[in-house]
PDB file of N, CA and C in Angstrom:
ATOM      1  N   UNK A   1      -9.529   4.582  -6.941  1.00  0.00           N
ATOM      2  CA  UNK A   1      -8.746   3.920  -5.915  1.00  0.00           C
ATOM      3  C   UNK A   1      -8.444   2.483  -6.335  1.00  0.00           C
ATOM      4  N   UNK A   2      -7.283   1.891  -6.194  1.00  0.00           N
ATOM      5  CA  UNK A   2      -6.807   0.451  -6.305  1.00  0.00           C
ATOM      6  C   UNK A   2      -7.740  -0.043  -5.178  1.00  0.00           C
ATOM      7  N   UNK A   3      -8.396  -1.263  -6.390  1.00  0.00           N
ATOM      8  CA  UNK A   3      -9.023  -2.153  -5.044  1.00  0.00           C
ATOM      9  C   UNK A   3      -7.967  -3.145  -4.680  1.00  0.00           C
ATOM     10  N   UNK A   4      -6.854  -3.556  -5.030  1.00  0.00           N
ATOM     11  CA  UNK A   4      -6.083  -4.151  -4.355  1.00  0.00           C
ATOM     12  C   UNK A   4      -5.337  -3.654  -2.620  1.00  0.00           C
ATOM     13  N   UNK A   5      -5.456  -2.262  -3.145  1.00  0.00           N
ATOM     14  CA  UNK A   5      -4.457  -1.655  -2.034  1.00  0.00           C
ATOM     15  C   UNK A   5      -5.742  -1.389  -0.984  1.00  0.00           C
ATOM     16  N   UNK A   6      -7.344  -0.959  -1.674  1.00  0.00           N
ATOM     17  CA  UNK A   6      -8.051  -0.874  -0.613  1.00  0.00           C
ATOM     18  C   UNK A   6      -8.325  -2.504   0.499  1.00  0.00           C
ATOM     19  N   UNK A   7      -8.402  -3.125  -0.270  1.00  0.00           N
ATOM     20  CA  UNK A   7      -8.588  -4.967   0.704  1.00  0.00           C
ATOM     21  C   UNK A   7      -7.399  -4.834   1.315  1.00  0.00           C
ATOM     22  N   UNK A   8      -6.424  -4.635   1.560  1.00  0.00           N
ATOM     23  CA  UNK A   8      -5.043  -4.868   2.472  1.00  0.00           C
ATOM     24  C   UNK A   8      -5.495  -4.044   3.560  1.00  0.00           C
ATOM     25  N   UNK A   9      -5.794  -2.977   3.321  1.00  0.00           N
ATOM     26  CA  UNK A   9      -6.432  -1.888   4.690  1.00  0.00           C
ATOM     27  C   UNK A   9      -7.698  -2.372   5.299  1.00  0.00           C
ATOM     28  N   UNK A  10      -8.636  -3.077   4.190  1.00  0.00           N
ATOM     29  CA  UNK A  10      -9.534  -3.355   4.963  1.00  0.00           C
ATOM     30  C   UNK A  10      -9.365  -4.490   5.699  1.00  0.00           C
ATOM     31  N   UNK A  11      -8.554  -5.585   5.777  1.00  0.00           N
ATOM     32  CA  UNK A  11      -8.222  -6.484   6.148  1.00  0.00           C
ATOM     33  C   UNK A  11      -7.545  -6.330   7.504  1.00  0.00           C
ATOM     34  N   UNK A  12      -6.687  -5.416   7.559  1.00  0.00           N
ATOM     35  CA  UNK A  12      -5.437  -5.126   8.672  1.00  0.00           C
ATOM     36  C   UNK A  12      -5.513  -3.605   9.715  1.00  0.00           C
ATOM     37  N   UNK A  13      -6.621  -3.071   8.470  1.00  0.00           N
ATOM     38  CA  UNK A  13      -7.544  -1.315   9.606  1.00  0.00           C
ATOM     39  C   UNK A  13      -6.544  -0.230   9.043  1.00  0.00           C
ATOM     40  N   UNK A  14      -7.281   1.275   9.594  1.00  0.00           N
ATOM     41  CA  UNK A  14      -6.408   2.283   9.382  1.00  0.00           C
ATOM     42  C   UNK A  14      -4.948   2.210  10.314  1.00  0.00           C
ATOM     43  N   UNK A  15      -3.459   1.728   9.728  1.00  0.00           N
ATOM     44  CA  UNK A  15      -2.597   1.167  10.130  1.00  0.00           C
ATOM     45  C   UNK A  15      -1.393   1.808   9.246  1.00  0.00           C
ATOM     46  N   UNK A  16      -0.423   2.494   9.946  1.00  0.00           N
ATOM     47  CA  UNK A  16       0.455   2.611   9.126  1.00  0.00           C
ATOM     48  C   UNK A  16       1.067   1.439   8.315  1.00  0.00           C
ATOM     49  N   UNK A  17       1.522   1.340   7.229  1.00  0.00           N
ATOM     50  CA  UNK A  17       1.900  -0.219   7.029  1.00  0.00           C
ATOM     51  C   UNK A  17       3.152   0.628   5.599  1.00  0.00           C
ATOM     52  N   UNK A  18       4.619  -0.145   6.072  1.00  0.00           N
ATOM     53  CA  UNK A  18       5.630   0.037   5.545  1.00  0.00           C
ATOM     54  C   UNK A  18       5.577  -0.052   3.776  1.00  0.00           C
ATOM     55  N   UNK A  19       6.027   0.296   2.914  1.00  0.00           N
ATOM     56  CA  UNK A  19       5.660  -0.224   1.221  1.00  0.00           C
ATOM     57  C   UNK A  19       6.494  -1.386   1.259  1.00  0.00           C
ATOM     58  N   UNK A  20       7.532  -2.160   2.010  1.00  0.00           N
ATOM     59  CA  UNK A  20       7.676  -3.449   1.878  1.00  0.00           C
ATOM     60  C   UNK A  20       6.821  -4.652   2.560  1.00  0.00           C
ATOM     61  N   UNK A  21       5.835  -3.718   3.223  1.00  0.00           N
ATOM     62  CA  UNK A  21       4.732  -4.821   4.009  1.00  0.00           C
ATOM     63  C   UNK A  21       3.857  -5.065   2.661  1.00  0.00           C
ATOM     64  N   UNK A  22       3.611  -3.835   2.316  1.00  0.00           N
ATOM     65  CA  UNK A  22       2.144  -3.321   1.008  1.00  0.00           C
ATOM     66  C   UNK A  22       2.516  -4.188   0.486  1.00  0.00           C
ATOM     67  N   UNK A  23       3.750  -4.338  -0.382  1.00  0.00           N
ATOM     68  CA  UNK A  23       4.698  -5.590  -1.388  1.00  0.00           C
ATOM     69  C   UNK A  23       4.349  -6.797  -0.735  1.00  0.00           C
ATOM     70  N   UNK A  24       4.606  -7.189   0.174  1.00  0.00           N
ATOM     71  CA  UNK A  24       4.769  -8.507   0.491  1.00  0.00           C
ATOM     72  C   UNK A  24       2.966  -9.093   0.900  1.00  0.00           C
ATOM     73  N   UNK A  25       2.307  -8.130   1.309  1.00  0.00           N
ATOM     74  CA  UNK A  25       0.739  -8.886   1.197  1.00  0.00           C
ATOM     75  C   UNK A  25      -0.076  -8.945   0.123  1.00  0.00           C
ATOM     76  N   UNK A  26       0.424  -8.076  -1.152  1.00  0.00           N
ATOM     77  CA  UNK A  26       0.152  -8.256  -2.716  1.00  0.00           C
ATOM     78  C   UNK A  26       0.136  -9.618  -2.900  1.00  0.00           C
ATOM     79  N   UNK A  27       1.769  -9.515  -2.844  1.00  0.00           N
ATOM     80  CA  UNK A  27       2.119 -10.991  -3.563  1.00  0.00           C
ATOM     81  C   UNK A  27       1.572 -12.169  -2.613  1.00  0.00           C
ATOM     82  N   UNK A  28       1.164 -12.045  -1.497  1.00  0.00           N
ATOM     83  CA  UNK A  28       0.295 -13.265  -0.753  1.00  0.00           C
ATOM     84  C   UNK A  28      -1.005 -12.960  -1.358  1.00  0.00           C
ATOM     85  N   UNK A  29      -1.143 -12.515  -2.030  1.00  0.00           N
ATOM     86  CA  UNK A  29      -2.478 -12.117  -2.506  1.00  0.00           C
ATOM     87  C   UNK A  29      -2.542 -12.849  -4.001  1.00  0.00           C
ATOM     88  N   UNK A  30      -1.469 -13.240  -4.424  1.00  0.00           N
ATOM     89  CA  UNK A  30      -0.754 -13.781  -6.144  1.00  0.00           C
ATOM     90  C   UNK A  30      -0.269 -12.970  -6.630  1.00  0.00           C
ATOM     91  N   UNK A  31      -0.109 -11.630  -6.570  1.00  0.00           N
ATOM     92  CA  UNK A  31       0.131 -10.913  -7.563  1.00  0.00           C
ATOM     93  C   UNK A  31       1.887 -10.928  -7.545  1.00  0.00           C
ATOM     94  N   UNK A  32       2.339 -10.607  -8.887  1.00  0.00           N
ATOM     95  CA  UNK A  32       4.024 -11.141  -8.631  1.00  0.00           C
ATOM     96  C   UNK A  32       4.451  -9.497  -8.099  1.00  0.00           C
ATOM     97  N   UNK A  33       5.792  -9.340  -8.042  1.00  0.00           N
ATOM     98  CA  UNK A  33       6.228  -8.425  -6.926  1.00  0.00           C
ATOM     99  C   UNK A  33       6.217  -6.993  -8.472  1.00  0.00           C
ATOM    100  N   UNK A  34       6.220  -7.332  -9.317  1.00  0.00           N
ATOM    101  CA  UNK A  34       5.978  -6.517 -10.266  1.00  0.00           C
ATOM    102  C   UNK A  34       4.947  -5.412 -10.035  1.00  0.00           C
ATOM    103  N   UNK A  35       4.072  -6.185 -10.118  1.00  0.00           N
ATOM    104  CA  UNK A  35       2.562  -5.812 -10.278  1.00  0.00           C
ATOM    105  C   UNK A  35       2.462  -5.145  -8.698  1.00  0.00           C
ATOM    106  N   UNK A  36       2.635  -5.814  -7.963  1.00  0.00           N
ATOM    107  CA  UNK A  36       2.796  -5.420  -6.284  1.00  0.00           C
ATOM    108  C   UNK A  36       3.183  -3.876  -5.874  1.00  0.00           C
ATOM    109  N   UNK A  37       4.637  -3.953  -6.629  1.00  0.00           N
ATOM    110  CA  UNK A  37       5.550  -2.552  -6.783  1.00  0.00           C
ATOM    111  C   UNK A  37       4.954  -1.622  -7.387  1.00  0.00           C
ATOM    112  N   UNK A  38       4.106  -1.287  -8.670  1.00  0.00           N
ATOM    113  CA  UNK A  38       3.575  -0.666  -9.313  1.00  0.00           C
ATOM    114  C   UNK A  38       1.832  -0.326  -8.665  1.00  0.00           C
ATOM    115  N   UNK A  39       1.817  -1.117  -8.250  1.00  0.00           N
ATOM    116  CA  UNK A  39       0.287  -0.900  -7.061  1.00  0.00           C
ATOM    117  C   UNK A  39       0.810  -0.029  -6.346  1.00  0.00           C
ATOM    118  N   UNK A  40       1.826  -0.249  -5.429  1.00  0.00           N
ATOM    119  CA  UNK A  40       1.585   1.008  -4.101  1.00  0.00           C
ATOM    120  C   UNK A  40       2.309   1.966  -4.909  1.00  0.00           C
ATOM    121  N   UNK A  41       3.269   2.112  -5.673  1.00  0.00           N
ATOM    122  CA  UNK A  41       3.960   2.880  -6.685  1.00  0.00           C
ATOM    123  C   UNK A  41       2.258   3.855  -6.982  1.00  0.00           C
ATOM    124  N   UNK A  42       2.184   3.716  -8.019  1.00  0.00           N
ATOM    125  CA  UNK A  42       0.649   4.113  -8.175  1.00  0.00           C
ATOM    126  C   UNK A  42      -0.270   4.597  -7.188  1.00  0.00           C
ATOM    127  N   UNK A  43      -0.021   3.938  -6.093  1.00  0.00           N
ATOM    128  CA  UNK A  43      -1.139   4.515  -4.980  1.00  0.00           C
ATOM    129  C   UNK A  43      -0.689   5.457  -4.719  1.00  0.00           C
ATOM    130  N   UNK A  44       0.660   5.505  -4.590  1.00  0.00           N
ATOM    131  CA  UNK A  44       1.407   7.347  -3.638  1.00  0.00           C
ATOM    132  C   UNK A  44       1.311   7.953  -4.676  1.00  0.00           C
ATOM    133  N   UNK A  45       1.623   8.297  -6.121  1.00  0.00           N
ATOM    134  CA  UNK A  45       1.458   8.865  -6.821  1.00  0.00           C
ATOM    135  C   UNK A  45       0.395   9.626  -7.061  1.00  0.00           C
ATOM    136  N   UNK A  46      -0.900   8.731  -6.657  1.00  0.00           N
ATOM    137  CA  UNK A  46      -2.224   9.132  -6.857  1.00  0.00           C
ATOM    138  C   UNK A  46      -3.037  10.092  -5.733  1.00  0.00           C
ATOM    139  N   UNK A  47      -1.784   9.688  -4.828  1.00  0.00           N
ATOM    140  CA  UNK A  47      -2.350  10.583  -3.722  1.00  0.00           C
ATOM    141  C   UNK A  47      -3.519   9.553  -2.463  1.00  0.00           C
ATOM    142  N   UNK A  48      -3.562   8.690  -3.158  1.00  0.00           N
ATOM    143  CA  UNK A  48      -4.004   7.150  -2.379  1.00  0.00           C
ATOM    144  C   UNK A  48      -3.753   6.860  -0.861  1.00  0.00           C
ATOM    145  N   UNK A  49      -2.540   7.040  -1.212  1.00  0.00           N
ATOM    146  CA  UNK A  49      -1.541   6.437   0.012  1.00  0.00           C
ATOM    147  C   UNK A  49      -0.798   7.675   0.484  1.00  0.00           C
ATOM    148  N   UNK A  50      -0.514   8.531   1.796  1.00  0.00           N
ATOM    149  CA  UNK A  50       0.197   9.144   2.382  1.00  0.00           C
ATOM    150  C   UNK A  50       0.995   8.865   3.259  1.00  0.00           C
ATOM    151  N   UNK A  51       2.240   9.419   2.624  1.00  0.00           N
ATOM    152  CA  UNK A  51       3.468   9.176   3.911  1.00  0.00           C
ATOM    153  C   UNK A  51       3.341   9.656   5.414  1.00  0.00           C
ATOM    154  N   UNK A  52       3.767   9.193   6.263  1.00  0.00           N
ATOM    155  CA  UNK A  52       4.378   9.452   7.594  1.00  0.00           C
ATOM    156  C   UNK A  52       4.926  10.599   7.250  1.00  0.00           C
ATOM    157  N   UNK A  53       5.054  11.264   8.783  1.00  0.00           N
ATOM    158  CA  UNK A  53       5.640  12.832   8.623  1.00  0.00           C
ATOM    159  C   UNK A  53       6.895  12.663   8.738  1.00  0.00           C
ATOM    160  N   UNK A  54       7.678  11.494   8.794  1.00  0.00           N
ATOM    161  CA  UNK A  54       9.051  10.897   9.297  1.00  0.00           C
ATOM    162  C   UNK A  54       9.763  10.309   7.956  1.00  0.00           C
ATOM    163  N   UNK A  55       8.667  10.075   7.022  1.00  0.00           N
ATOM    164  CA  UNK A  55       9.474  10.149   5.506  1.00  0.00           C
ATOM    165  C   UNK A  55      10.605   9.114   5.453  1.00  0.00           C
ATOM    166  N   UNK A  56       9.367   7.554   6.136  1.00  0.00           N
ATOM    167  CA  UNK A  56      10.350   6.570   6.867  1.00  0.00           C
ATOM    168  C   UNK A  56       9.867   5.331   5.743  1.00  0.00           C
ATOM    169  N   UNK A  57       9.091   5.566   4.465  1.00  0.00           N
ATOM    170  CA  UNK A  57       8.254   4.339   4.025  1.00  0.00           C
ATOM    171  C   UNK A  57       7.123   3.937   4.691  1.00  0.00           C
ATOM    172  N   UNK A  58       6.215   4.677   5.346  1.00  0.00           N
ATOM    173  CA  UNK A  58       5.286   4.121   6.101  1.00  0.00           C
ATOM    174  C   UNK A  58       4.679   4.680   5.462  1.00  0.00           C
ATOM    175  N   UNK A  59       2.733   4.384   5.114  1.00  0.00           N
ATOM    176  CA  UNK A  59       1.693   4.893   4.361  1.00  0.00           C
ATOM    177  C   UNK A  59       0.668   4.459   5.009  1.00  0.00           C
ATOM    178  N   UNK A  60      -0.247   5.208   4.927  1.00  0.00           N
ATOM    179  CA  UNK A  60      -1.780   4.789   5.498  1.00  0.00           C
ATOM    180  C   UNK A  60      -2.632   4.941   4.191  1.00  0.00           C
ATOM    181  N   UNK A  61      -3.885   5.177   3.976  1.00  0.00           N
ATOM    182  CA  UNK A  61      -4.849   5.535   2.842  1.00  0.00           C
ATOM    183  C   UNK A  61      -4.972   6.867   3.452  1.00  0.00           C
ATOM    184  N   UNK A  62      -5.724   7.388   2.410  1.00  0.00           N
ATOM    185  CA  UNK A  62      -5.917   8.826   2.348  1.00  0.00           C
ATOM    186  C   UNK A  62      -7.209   9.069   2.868  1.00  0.00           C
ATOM    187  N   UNK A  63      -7.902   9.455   4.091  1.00  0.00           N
ATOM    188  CA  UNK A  63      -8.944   9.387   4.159  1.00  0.00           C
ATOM    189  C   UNK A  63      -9.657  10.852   4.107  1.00  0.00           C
TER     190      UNK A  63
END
């Protein structure tokens, strides 16, 4: 599991949260939007992160 993407959840709770939110609390985090993009990129891939049944950009963690 990305410990980046896990501290954003632990910070904010089990929460749907949009992949332009995920992006934008990376990079408040320092990381540039690169690295940001390729984090949650990576997380859905991995099966990390699951979409909404609405297939709207929303993700929670996989619990």
């Amino acid at each position: 599991m990305d410990e980046k993407i896990q501290l954003i959840y632990a910070d904010l709770g089990d929460v749907w949260l949009h992949t332009e939110t995920l992006i934008s609390q990376l990079q408040q985090r320092g990381y540039s939007w690169e690295e940001s993009y390729q984090a949650v990129s990576d997380a859905v891939k991995s099966g990390e992160l699951v979409g909404s049944s609405g297939n709207d950009g929303f993700y929670r963690l996989n619990s």
